[in-house]
Protein backbone atom coordinates (compact mmCIF):
# COMPACT_ATOMS: atom_id res chain seq x y z
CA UNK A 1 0.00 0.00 0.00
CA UNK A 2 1.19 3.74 -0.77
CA UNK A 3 1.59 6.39 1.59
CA UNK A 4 -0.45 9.02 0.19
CA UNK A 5 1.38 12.82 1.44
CA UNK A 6 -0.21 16.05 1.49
CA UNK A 7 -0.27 16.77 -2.21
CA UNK A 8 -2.00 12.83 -2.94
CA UNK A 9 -4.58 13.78 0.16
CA UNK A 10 -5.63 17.25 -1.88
CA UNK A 11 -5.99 15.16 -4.72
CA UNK A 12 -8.33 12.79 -3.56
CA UNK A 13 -10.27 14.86 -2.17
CA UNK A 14 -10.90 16.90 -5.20
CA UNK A 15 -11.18 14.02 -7.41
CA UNK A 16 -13.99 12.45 -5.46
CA UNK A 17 -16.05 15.98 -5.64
CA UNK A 18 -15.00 17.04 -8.90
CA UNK A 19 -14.38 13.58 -10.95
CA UNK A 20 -16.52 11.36 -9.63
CA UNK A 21 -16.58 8.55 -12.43
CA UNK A 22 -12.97 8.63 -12.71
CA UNK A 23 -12.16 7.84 -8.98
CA UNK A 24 -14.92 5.18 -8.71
CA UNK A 25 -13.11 3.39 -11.73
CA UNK A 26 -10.04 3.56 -10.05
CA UNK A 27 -10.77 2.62 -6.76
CA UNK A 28 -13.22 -0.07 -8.43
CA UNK A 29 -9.95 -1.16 -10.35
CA UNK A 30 -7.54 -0.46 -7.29
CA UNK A 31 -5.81 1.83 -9.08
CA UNK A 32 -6.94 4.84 -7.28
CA UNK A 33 -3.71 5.04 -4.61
CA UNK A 34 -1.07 4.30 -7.45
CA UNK A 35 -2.75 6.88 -9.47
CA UNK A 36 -2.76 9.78 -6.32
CA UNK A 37 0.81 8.79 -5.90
CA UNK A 38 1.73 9.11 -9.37
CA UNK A 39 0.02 12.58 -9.94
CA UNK A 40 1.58 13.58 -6.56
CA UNK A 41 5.06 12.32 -7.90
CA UNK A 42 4.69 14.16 -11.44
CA UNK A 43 3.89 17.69 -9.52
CA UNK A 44 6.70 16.86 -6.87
CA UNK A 45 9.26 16.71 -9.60
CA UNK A 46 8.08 18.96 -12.26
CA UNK A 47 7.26 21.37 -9.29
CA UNK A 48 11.34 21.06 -8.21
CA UNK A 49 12.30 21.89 -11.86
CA UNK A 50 10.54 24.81 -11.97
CA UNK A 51 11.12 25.97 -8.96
CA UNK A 52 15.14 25.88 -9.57
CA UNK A 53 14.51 27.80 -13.03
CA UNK A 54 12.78 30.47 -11.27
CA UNK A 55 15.09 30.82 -8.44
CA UNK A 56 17.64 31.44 -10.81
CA UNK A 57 15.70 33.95 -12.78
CA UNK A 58 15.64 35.96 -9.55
CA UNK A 59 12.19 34.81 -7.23
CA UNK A 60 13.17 34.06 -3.94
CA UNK A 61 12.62 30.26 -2.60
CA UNK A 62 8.70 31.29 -1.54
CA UNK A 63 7.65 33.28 -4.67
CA UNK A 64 9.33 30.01 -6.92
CA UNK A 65 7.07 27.77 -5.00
CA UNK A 66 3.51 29.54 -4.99
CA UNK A 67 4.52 30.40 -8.69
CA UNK A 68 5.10 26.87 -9.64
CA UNK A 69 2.50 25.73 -7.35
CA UNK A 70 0.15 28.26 -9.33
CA UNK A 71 1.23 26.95 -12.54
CA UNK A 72 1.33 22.91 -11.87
CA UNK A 73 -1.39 21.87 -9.43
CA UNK A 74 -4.00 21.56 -12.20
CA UNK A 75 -2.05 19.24 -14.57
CA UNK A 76 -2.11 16.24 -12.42
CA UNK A 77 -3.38 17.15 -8.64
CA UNK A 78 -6.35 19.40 -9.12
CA UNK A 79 -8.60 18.02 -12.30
CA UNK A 80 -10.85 19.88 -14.10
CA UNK A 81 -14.08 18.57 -13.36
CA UNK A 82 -16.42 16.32 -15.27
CA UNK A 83 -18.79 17.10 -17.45
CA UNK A 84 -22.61 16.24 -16.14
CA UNK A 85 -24.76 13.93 -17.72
């Protein structure tokens, strides 16, 4: 079993409101804790690269976080939601 962290918890969270379908498949499937840790995984690391590349374009550590933050959490943590039927 995966230890879901702070990121993975958001995720859930949102998926279950906002993307209902999707997380029953996945937890039907058992594929809903791999997938939480993979999304938080992707943001962990794409959130690090960025990060760096704004530090050295001059934000300090805080302002390279919230901007990355800003600019990743909604390509694998924070899903648009599903359309209704």
């Amino acid at each position: 079993m995966t230890t879901l962290l702070g990121y993975a918890h958001l995720a859930k969270a949102h998926w279950q409101e906002h993307c209902p379908r999707m997380y029953r498949e996945l937890e039907a499937t058992g594929q809903l804790e791999p997938a939480l840790a993979e999304a938080e995984e992707r943001t962990l690391n794409e959130m690090e690269t960025l990060q760096q590349e704004l530090r050295m374009n001059g934000s300090s550590s805080v302002q390279a976080h919230q901007q990355a933050w800003e600019l990743l959490r909604e390509k694998y943590l924070l899903l648009p939601p599903e359309a209704a039927d």
